[in-house]
PDB file of N, CA and C in Angstrom:
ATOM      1  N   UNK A   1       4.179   3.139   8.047  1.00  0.00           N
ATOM      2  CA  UNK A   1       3.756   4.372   7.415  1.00  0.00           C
ATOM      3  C   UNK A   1       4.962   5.245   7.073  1.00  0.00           C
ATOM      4  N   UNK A   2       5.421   5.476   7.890  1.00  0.00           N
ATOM      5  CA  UNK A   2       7.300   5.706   7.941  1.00  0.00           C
ATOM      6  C   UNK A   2       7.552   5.833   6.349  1.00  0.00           C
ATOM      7  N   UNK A   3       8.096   4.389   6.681  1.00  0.00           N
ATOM      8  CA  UNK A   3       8.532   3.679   5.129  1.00  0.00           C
ATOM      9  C   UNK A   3       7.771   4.115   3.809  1.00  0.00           C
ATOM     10  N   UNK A   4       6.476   4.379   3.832  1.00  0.00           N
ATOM     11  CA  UNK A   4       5.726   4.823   2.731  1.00  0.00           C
ATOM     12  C   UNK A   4       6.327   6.091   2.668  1.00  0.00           C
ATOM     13  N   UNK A   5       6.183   6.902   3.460  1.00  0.00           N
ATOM     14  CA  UNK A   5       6.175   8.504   3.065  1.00  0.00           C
ATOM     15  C   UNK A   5       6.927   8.645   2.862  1.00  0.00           C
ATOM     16  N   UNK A   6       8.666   7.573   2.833  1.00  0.00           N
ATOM     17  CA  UNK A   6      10.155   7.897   2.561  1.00  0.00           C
ATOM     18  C   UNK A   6       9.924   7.363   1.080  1.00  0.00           C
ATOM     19  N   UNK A   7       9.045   6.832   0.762  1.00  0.00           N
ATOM     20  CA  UNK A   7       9.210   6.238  -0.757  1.00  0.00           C
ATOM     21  C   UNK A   7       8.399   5.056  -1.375  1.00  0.00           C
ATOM     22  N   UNK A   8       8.939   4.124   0.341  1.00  0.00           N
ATOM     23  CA  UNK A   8       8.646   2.517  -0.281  1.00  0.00           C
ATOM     24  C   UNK A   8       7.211   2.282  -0.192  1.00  0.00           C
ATOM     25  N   UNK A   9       6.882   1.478  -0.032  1.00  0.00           N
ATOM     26  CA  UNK A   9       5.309   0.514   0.221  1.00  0.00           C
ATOM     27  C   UNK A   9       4.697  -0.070   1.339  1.00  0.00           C
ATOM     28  N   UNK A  10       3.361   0.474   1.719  1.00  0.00           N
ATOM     29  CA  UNK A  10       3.133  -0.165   3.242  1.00  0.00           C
ATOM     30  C   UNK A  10       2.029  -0.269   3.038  1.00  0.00           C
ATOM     31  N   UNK A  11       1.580  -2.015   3.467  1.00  0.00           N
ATOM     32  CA  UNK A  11       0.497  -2.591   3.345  1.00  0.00           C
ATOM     33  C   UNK A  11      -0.021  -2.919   4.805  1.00  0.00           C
ATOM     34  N   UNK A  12      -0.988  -2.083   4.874  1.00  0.00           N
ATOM     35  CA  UNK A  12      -1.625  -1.723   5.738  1.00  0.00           C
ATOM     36  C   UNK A  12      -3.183  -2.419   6.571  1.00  0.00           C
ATOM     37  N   UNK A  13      -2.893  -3.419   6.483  1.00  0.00           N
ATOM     38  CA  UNK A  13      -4.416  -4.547   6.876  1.00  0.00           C
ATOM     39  C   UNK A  13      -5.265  -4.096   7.984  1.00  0.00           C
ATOM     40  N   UNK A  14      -6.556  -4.094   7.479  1.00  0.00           N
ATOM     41  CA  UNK A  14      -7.661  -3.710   8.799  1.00  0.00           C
ATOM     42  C   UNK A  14      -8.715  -4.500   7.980  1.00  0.00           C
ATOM     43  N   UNK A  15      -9.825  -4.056   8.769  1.00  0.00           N
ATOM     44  CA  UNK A  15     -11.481  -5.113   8.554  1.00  0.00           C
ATOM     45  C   UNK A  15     -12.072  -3.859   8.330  1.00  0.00           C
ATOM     46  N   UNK A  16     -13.444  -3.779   7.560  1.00  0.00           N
ATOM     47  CA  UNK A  16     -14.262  -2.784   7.210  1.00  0.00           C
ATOM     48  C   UNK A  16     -15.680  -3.767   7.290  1.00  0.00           C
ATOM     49  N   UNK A  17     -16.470  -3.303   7.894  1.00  0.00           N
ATOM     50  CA  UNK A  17     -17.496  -3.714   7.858  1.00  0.00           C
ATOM     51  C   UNK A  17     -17.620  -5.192   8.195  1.00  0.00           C
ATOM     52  N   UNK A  18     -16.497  -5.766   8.998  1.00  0.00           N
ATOM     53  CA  UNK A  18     -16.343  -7.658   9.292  1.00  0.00           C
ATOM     54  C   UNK A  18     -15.534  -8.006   7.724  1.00  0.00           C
ATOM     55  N   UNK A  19     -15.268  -7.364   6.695  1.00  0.00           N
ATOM     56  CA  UNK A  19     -14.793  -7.948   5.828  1.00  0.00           C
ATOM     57  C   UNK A  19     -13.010  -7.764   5.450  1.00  0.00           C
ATOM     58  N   UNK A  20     -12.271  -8.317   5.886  1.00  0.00           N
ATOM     59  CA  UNK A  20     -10.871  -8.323   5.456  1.00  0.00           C
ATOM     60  C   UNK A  20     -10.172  -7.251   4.679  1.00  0.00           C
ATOM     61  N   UNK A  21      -9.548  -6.177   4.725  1.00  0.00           N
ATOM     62  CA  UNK A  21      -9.033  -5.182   3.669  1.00  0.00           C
ATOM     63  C   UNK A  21      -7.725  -4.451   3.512  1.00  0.00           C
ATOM     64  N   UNK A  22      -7.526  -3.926   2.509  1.00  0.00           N
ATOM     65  CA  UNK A  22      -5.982  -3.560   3.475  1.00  0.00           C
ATOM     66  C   UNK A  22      -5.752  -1.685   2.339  1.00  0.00           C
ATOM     67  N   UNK A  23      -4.804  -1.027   2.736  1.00  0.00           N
ATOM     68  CA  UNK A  23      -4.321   0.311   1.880  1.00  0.00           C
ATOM     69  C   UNK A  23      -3.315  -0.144   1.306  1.00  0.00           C
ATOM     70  N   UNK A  24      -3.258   0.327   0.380  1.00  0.00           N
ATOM     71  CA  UNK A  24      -1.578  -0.133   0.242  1.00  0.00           C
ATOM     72  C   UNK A  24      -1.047   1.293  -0.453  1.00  0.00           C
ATOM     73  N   UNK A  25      -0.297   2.061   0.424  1.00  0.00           N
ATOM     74  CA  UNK A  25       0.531   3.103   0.394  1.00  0.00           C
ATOM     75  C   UNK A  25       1.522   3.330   0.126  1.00  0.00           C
ATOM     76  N   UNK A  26       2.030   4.596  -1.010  1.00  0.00           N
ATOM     77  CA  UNK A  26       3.119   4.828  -0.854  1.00  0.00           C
ATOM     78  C   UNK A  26       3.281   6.618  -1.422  1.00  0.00           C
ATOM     79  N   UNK A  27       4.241   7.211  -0.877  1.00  0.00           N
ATOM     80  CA  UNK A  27       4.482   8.376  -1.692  1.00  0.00           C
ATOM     81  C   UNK A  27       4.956   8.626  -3.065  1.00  0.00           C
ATOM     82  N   UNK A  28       5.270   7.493  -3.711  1.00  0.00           N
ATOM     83  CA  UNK A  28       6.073   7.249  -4.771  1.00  0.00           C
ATOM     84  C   UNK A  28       4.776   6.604  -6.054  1.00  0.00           C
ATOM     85  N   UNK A  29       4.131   7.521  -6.210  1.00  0.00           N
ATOM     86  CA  UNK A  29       3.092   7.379  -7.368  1.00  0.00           C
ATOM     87  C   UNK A  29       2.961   5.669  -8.461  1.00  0.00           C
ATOM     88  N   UNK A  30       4.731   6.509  -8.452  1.00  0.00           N
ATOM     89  CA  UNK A  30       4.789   5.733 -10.208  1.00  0.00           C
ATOM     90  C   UNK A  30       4.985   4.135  -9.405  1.00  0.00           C
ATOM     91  N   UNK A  31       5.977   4.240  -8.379  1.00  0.00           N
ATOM     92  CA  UNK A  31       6.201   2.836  -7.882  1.00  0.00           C
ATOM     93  C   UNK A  31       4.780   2.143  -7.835  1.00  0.00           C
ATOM     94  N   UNK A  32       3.584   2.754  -6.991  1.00  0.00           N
ATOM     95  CA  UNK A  32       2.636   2.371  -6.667  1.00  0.00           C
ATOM     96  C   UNK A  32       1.220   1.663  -7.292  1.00  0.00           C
ATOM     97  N   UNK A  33       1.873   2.619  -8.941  1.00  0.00           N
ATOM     98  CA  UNK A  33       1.109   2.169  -9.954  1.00  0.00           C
ATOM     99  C   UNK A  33       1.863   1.153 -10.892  1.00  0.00           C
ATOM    100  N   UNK A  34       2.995   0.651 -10.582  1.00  0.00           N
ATOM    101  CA  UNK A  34       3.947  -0.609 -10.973  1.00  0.00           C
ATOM    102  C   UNK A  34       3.138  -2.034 -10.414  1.00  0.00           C
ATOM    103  N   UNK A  35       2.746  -1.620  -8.857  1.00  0.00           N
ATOM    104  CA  UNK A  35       2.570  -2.678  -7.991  1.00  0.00           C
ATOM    105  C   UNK A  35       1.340  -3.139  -8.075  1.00  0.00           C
ATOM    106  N   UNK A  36       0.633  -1.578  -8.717  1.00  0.00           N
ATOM    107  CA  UNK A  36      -0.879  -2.130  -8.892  1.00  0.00           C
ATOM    108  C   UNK A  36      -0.942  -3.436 -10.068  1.00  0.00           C
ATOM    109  N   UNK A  37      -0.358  -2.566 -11.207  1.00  0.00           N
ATOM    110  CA  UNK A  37      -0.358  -3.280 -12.255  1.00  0.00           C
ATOM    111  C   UNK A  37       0.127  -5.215 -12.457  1.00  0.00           C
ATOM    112  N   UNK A  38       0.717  -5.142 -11.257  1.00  0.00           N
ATOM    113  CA  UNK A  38       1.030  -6.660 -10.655  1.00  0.00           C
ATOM    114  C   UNK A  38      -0.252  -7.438 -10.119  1.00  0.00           C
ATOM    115  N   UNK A  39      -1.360  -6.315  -9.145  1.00  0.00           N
ATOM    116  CA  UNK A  39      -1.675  -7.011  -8.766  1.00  0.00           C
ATOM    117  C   UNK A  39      -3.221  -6.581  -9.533  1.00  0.00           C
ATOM    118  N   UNK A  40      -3.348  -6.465 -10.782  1.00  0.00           N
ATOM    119  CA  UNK A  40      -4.154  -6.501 -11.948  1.00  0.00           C
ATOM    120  C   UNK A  40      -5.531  -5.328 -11.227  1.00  0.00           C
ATOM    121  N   UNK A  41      -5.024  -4.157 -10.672  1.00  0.00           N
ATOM    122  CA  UNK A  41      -5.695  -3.149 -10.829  1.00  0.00           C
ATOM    123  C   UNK A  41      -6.015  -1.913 -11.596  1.00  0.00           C
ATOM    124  N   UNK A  42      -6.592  -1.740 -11.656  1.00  0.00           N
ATOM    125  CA  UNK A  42      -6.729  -0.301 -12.371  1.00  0.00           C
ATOM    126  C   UNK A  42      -6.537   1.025 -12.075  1.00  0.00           C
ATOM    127  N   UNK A  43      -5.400   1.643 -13.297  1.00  0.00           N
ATOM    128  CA  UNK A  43      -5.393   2.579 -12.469  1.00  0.00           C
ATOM    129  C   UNK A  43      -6.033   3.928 -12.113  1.00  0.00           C
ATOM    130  N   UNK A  44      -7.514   4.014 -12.339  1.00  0.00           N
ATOM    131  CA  UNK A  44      -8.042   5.120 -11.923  1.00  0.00           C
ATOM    132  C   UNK A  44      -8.608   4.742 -10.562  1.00  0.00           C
ATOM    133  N   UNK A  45      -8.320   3.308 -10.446  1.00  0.00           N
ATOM    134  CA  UNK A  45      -8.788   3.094  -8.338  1.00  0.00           C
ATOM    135  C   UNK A  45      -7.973   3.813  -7.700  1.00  0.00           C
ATOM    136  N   UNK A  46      -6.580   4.341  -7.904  1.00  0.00           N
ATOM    137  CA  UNK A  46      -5.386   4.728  -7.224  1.00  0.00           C
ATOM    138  C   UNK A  46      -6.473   5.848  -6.619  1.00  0.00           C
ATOM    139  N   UNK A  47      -6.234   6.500  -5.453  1.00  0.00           N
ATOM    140  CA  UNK A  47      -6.877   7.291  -4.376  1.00  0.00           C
ATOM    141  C   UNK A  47      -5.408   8.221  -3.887  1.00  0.00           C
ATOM    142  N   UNK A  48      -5.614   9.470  -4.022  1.00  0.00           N
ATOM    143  CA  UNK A  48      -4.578  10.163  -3.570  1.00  0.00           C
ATOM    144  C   UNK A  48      -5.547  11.049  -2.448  1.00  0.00           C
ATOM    145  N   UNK A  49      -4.700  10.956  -0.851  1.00  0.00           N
ATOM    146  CA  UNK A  49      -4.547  11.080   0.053  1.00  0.00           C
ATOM    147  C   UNK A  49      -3.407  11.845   0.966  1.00  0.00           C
ATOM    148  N   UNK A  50      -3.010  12.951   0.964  1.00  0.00           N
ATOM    149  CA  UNK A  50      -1.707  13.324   1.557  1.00  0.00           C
ATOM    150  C   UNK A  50      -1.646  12.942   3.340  1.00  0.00           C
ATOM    151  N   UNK A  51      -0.584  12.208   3.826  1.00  0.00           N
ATOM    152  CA  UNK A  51      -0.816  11.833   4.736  1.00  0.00           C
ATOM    153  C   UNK A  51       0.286  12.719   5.777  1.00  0.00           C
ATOM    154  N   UNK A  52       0.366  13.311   6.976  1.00  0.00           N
ATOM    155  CA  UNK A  52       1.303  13.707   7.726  1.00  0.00           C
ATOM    156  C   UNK A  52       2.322  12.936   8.272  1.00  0.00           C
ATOM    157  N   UNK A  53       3.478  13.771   8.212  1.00  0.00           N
ATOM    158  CA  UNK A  53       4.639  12.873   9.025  1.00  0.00           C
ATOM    159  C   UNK A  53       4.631  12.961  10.245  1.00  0.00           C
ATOM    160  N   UNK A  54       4.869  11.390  10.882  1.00  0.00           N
ATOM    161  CA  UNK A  54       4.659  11.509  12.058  1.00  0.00           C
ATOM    162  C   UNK A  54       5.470  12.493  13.086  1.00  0.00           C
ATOM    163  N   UNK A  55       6.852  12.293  12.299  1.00  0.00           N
ATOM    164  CA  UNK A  55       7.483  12.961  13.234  1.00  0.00           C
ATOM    165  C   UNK A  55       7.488  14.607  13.320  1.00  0.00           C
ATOM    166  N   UNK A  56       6.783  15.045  12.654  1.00  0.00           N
ATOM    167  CA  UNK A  56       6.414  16.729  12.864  1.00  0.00           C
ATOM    168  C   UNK A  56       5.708  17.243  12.131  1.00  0.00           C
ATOM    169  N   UNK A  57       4.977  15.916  11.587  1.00  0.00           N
ATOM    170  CA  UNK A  57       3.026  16.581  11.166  1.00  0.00           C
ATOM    171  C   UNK A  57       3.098  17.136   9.899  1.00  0.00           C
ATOM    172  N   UNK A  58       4.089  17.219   9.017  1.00  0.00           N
ATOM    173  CA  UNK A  58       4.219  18.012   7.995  1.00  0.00           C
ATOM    174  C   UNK A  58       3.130  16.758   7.160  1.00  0.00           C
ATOM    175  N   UNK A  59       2.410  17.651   5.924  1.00  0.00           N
ATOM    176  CA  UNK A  59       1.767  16.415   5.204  1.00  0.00           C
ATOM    177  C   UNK A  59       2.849  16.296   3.967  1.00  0.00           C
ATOM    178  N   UNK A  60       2.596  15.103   3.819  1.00  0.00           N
ATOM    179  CA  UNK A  60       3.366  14.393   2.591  1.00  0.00           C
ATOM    180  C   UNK A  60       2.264  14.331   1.330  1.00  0.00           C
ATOM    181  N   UNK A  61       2.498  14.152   0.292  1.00  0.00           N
ATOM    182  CA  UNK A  61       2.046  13.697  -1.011  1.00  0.00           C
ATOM    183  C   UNK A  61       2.171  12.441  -1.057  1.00  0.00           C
ATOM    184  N   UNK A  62       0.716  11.752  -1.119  1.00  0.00           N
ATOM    185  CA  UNK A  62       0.778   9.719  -0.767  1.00  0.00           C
ATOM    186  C   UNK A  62      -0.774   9.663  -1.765  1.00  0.00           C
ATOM    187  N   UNK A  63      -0.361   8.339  -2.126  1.00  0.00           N
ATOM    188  CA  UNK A  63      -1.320   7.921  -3.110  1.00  0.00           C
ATOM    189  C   UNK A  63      -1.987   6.363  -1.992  1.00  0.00           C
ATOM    190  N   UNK A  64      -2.739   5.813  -2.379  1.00  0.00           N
ATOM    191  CA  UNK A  64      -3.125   4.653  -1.874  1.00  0.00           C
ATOM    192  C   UNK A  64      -4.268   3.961  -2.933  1.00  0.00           C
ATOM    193  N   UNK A  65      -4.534   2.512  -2.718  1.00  0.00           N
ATOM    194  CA  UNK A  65      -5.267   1.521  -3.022  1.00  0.00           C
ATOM    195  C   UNK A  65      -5.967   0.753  -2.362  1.00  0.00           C
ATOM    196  N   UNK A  66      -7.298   0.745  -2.212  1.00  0.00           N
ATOM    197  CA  UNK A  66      -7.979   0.165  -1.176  1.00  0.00           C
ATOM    198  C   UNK A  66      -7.987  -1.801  -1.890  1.00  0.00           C
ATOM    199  N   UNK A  67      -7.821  -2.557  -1.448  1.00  0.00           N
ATOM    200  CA  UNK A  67      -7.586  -4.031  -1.437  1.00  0.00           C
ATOM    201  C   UNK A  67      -8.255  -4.741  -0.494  1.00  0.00           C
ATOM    202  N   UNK A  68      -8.684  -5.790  -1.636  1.00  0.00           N
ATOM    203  CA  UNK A  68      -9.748  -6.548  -0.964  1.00  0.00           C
ATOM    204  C   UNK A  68      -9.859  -8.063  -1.621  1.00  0.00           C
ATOM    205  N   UNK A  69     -10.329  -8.896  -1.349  1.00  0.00           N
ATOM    206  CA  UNK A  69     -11.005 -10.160  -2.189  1.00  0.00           C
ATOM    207  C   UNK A  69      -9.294 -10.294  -2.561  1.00  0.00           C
ATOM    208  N   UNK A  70      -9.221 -11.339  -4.004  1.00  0.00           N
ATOM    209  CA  UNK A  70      -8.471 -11.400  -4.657  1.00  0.00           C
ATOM    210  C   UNK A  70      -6.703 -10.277  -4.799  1.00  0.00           C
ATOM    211  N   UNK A  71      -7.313  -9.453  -4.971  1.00  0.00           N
ATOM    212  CA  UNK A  71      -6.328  -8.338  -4.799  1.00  0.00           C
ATOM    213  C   UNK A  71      -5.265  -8.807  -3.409  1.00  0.00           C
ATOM    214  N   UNK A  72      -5.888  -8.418  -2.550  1.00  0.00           N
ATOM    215  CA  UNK A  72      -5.886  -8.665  -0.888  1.00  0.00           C
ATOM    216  C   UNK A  72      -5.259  -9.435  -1.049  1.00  0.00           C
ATOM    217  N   UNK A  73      -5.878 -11.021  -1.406  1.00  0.00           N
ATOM    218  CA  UNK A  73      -4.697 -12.307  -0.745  1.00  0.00           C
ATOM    219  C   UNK A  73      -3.067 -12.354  -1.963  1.00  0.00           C
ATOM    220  N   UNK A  74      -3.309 -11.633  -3.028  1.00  0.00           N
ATOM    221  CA  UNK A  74      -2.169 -11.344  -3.606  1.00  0.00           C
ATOM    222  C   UNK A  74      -1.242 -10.717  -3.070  1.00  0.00           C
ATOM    223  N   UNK A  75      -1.537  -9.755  -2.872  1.00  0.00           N
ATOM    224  CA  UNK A  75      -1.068  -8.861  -2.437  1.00  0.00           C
ATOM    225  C   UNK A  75       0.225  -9.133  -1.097  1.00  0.00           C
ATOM    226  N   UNK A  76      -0.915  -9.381   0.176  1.00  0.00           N
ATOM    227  CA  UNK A  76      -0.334 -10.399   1.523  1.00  0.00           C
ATOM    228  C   UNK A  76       0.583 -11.358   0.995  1.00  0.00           C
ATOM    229  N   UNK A  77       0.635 -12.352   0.246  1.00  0.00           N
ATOM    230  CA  UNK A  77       1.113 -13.627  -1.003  1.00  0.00           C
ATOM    231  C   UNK A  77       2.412 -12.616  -1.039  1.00  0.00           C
ATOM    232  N   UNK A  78       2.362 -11.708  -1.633  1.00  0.00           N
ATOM    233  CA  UNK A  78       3.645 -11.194  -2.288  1.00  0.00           C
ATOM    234  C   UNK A  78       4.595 -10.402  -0.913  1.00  0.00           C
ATOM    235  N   UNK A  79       4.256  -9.983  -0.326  1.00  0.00           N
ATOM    236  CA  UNK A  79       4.445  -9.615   1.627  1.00  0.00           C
ATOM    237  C   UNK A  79       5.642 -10.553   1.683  1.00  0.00           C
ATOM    238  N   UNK A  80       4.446 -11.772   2.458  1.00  0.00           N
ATOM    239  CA  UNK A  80       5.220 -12.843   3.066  1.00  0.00           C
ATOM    240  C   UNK A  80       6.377 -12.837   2.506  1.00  0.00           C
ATOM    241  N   UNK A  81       6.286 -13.329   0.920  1.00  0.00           N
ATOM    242  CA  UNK A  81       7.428 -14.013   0.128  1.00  0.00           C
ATOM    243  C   UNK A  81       8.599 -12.604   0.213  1.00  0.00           C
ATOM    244  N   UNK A  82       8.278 -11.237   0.202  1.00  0.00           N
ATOM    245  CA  UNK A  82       9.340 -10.758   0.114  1.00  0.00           C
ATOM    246  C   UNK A  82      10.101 -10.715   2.182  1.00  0.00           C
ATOM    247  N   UNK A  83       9.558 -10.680   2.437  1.00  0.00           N
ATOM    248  CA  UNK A  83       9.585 -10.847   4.405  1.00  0.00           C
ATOM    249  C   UNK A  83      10.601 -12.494   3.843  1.00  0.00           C
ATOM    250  N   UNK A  84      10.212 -13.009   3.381  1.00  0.00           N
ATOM    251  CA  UNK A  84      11.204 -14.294   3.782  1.00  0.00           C
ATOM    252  C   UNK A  84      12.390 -14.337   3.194  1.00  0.00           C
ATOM    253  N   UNK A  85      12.428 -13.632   1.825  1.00  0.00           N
ATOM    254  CA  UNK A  85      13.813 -13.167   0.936  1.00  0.00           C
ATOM    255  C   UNK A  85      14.285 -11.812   1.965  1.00  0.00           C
ATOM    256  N   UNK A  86      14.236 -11.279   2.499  1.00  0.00           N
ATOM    257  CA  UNK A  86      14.638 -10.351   3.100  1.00  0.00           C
ATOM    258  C   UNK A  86      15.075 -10.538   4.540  1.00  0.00           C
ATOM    259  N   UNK A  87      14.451 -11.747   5.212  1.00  0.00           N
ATOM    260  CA  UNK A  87      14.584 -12.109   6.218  1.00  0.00           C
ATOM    261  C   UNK A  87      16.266 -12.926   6.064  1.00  0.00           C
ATOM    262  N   UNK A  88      16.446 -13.818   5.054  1.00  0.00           N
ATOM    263  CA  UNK A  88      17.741 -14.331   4.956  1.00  0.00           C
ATOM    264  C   UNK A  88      18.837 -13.798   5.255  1.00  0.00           C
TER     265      UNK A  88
END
């Protein structure tokens, strides 16, 4: 979450209702609507949400995308692969 509110992207996985889902956050609008566009969303799904910093509660300006089905395993797909280029 950190990482989002400094800029970057945080994909955020939980279950809703038994079904697989994830946020995918960031404070950085335009980045967020780059990533959508990768992963063939639209952008009036984008959901703006201001979220607090952890470290002294201030709220931030954060956008998010709720992900699911298709989206979802793209999404994770594109994770891994950057976790393993980054891991090198």
């Amino acid at each position: 979450m950190v990482h989002a509110l400094a800029g970057g992207v945080w994909l955020h996985r939980h279950t809703f209702r038994g079904e697989p889902m994830a946020h995918l956050v960031s404070s950085d609008r335009d980045l967020l609507l780059a990533v959508g566009r990768r992963l063939g969303l639209h952008p009036g799904w984008l959901q703006y949400k201001p979220l607090k910093r952890p470290a002294d509660g201030v709220p931030i300006e954060a956008w998010h995308w709720d992900l699911r089905g298709r989206a979802l395993d793209v999404a994770v797909d594109l994770a891994v692969a950057h976790e393993d280029v980054t891991a090198r």
